[in-house]
C-alpha atoms as a PDB file:
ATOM      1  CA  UNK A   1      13.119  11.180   5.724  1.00  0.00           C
ATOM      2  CA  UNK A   2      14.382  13.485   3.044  1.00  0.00           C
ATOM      3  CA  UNK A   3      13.954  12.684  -0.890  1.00  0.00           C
ATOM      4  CA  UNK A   4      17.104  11.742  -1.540  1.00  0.00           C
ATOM      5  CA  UNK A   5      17.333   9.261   1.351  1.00  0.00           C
ATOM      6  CA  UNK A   6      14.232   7.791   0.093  1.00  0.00           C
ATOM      7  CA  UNK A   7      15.014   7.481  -3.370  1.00  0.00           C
ATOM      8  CA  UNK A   8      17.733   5.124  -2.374  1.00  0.00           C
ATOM      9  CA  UNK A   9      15.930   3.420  -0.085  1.00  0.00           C
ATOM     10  CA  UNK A  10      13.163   2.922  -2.801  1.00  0.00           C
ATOM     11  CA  UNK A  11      15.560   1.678  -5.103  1.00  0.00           C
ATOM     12  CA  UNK A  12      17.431  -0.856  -2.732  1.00  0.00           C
ATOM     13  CA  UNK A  13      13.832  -2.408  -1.715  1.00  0.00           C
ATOM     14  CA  UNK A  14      13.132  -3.022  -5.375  1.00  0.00           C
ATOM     15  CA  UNK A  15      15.625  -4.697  -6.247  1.00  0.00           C
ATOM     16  CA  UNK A  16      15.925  -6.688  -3.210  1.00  0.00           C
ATOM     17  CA  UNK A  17      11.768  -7.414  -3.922  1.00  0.00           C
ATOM     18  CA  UNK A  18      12.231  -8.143  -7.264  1.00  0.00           C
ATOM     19  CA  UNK A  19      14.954 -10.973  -6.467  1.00  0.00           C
ATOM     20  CA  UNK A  20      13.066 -12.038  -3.479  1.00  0.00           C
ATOM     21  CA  UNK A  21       9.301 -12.382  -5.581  1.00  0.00           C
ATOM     22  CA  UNK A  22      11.177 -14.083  -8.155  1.00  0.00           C
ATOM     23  CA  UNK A  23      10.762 -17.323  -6.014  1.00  0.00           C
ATOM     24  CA  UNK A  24       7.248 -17.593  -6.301  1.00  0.00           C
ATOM     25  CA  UNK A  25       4.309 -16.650  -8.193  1.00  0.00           C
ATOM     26  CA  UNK A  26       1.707 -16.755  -5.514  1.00  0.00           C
ATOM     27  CA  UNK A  27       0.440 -12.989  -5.305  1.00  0.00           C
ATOM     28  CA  UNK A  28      -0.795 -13.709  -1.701  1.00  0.00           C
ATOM     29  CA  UNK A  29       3.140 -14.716  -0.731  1.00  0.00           C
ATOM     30  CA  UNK A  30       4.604 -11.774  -2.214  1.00  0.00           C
ATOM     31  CA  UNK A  31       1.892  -9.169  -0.794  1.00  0.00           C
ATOM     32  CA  UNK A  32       3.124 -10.700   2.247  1.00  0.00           C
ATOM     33  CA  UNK A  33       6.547 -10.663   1.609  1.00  0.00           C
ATOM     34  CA  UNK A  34       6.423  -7.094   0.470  1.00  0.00           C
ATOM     35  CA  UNK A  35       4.233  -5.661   3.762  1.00  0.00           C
ATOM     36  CA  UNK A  36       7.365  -7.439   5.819  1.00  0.00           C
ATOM     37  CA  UNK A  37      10.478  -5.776   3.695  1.00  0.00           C
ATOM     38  CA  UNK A  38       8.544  -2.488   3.577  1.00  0.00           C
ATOM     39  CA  UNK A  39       6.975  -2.349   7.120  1.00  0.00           C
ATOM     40  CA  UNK A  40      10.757  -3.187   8.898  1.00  0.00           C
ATOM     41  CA  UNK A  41      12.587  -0.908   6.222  1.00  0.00           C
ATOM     42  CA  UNK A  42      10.396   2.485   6.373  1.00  0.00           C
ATOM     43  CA  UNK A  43      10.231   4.086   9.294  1.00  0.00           C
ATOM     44  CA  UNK A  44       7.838   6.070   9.058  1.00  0.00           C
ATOM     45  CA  UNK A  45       5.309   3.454   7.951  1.00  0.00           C
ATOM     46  CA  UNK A  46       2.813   2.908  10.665  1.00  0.00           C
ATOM     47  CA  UNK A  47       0.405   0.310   9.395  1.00  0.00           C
ATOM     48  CA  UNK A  48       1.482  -1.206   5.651  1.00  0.00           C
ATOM     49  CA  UNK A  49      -0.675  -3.604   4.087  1.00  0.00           C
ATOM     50  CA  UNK A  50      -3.310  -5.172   1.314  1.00  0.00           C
ATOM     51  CA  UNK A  51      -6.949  -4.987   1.077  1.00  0.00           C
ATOM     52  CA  UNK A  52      -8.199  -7.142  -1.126  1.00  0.00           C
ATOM     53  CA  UNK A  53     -11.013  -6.853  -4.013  1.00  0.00           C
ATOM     54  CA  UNK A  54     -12.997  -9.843  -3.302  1.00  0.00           C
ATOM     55  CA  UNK A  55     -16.763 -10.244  -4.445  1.00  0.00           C
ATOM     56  CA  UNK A  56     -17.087  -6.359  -4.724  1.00  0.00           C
ATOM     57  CA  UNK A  57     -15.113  -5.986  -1.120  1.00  0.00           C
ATOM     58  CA  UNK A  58     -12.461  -4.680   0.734  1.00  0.00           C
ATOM     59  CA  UNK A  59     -11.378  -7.762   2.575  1.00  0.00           C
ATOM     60  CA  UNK A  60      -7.793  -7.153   5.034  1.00  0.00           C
ATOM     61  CA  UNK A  61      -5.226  -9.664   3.552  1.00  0.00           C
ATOM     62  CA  UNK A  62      -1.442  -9.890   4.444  1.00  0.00           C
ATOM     63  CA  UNK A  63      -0.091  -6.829   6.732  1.00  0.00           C
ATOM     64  CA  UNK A  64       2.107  -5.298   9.448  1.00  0.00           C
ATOM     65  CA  UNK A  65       1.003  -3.074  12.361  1.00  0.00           C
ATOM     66  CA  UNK A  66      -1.858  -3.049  14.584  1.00  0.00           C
ATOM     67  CA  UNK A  67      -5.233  -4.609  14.112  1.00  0.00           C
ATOM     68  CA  UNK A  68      -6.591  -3.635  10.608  1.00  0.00           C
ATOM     69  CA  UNK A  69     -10.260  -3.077   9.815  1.00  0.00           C
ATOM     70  CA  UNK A  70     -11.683  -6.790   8.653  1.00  0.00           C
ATOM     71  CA  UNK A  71     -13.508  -5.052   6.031  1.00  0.00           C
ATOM     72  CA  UNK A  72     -13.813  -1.441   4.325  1.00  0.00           C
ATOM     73  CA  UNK A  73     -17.347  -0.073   3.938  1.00  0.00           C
ATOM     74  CA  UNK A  74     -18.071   0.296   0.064  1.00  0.00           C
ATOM     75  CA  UNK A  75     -16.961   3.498  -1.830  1.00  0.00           C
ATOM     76  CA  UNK A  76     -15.306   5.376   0.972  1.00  0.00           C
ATOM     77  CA  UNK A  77     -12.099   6.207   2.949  1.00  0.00           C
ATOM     78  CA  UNK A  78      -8.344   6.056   0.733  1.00  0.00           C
ATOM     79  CA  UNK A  79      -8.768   2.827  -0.173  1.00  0.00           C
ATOM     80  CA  UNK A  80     -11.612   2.876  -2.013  1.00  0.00           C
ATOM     81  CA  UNK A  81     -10.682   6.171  -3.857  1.00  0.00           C
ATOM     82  CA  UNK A  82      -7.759   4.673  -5.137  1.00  0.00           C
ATOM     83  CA  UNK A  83     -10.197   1.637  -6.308  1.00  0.00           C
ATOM     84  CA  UNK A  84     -11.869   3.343  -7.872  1.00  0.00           C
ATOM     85  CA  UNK A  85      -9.825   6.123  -9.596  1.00  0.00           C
ATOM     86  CA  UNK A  86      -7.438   2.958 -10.282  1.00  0.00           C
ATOM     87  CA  UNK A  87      -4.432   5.532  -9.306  1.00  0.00           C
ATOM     88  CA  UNK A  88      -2.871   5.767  -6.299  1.00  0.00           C
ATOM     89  CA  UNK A  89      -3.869   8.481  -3.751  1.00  0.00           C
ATOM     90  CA  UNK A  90      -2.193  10.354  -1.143  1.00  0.00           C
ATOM     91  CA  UNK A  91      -3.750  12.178   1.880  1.00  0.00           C
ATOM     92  CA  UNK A  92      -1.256  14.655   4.158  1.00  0.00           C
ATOM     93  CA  UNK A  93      -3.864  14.512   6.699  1.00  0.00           C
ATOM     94  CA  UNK A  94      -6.255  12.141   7.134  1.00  0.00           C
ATOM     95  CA  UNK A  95      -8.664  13.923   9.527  1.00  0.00           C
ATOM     96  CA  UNK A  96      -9.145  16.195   6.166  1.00  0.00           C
ATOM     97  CA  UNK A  97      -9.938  13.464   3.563  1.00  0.00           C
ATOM     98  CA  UNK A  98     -14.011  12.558   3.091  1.00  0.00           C
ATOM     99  CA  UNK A  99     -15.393   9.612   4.760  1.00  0.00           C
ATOM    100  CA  UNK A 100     -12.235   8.673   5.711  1.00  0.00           C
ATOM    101  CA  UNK A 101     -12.549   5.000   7.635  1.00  0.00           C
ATOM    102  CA  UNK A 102     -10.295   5.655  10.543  1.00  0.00           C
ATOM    103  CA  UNK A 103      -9.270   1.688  11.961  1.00  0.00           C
ATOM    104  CA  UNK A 104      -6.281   2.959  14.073  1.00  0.00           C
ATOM    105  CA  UNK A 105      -6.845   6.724  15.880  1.00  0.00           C
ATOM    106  CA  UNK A 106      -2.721   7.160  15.638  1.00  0.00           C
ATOM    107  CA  UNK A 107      -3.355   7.292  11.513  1.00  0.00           C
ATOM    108  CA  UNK A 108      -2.379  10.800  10.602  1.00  0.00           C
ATOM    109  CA  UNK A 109      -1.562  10.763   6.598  1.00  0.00           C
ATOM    110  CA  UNK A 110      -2.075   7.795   4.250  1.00  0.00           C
ATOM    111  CA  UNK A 111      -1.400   6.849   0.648  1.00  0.00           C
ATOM    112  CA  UNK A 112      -3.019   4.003  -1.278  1.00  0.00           C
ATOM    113  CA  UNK A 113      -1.560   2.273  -4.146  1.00  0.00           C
ATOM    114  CA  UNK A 114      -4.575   0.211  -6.428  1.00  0.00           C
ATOM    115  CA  UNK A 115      -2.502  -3.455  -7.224  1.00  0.00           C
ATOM    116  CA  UNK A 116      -3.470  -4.408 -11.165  1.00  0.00           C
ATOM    117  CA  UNK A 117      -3.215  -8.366 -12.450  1.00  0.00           C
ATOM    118  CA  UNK A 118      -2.173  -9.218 -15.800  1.00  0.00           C
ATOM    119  CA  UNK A 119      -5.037  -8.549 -17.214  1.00  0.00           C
ATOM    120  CA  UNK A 120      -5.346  -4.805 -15.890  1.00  0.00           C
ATOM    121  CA  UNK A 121      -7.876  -5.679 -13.124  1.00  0.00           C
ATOM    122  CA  UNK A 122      -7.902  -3.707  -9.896  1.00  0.00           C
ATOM    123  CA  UNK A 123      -7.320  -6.740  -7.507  1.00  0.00           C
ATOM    124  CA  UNK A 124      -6.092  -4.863  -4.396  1.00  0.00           C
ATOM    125  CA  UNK A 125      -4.823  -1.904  -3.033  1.00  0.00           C
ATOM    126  CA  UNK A 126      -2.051  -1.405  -1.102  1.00  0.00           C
ATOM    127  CA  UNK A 127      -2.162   1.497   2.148  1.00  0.00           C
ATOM    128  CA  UNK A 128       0.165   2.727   3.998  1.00  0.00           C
ATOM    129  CA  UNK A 129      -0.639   5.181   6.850  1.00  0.00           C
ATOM    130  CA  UNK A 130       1.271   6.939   9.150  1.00  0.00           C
ATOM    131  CA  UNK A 131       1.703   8.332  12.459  1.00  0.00           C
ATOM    132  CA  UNK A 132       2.853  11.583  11.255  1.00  0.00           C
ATOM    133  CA  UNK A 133       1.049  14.004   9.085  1.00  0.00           C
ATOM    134  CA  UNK A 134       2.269  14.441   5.600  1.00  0.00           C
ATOM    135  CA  UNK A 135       4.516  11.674   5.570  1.00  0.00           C
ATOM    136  CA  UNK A 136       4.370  10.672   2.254  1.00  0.00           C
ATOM    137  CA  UNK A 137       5.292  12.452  -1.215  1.00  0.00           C
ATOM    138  CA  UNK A 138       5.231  11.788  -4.899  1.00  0.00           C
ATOM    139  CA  UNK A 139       8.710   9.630  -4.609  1.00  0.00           C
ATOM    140  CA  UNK A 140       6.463   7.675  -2.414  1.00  0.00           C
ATOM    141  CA  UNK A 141       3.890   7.344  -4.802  1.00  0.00           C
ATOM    142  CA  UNK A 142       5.676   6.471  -7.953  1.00  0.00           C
ATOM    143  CA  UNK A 143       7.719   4.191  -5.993  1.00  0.00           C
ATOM    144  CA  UNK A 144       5.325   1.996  -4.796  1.00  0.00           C
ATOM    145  CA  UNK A 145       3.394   2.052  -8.031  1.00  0.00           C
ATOM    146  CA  UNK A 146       6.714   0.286  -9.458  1.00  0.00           C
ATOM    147  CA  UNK A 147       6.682  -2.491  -6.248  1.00  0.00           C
ATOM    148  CA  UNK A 148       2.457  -2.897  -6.833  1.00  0.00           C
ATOM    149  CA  UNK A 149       3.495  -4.218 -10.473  1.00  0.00           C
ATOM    150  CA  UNK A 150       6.144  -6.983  -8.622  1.00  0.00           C
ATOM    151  CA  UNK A 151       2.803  -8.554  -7.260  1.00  0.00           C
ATOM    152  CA  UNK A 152       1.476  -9.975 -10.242  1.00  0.00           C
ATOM    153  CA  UNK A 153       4.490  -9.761 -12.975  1.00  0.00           C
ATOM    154  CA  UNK A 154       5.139 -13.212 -14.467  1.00  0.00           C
ATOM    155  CA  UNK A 155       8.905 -11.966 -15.242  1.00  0.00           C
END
């Protein structure tokens, strides 16, 4: 998908999230809600979903796609780099990033978004891989960083 397709995409699915989230303030409803809209509207989104920061793991919570590793081994693969950098990282090719935990051999690129609560916690992160290489981009990135802060806004 070119940039400017996805821009406009981007900017439809907030808005459309941010009306939709608006009905509830259960963060475990909207991650859900968000994996559906995004999954369905993205086609290039393979496996789109939460891990979430529980007890010092990376427990699956709501997603879309095939069969998701239960639980992330501490401090490595995308998910935990974007834990702990608490910014979002994106990997062209997933075969190149360290440690990466593979849970789906069709995984080719990846980015992961870390989800913050109110008080500026890390309480998830949000991945998205890919079946393609290099699929995602810095519109990507920046995008979803403005969706992760839907999750937990009180607005």
């Amino acid at each position: 998908m070119d940039d400017i397709k996805k821009e406009g995409r981007y900017s439809r699915i907030y808005k459309q999230l941010k009306d939709l989230l608006s009905r509830t303030e259960d963060p475990l409803a909207r991650m859900a809600s968000v994996c559906a809209v995004l999954h369905h509207k993205m086609d290039y989104y393979f496996w789109t979903g939460f891990y979430l920061l529980k007890e010092g793991k990376l427990i699956v919570g709501p997603y879309q796609g095939p069969v998701a590793c239960q639980e992330l081994e501490k401090d490595k693969g995308v998910c935990w780099a974007a834990v702990n950098s608490q910014a979002p990282v994106l990997v062209e090719d997933v075969h190149a990033f360290p440690d990466h935990i593979s849970c789906d051999s069709r995984s080719l690129s990846e980015i992961t978004v870390p989800v913050f609560n109110e008080r500026g916690e890390v309480m998830a992160v949000f991945d998205v891989d890919s079946d393609q290489k290099a699929s995602f981009s810095h519109i990507d990135q920046r995008a979803l960083s403005e969706i992760m802060s839907l999750i937990f806004s009180t607005e």
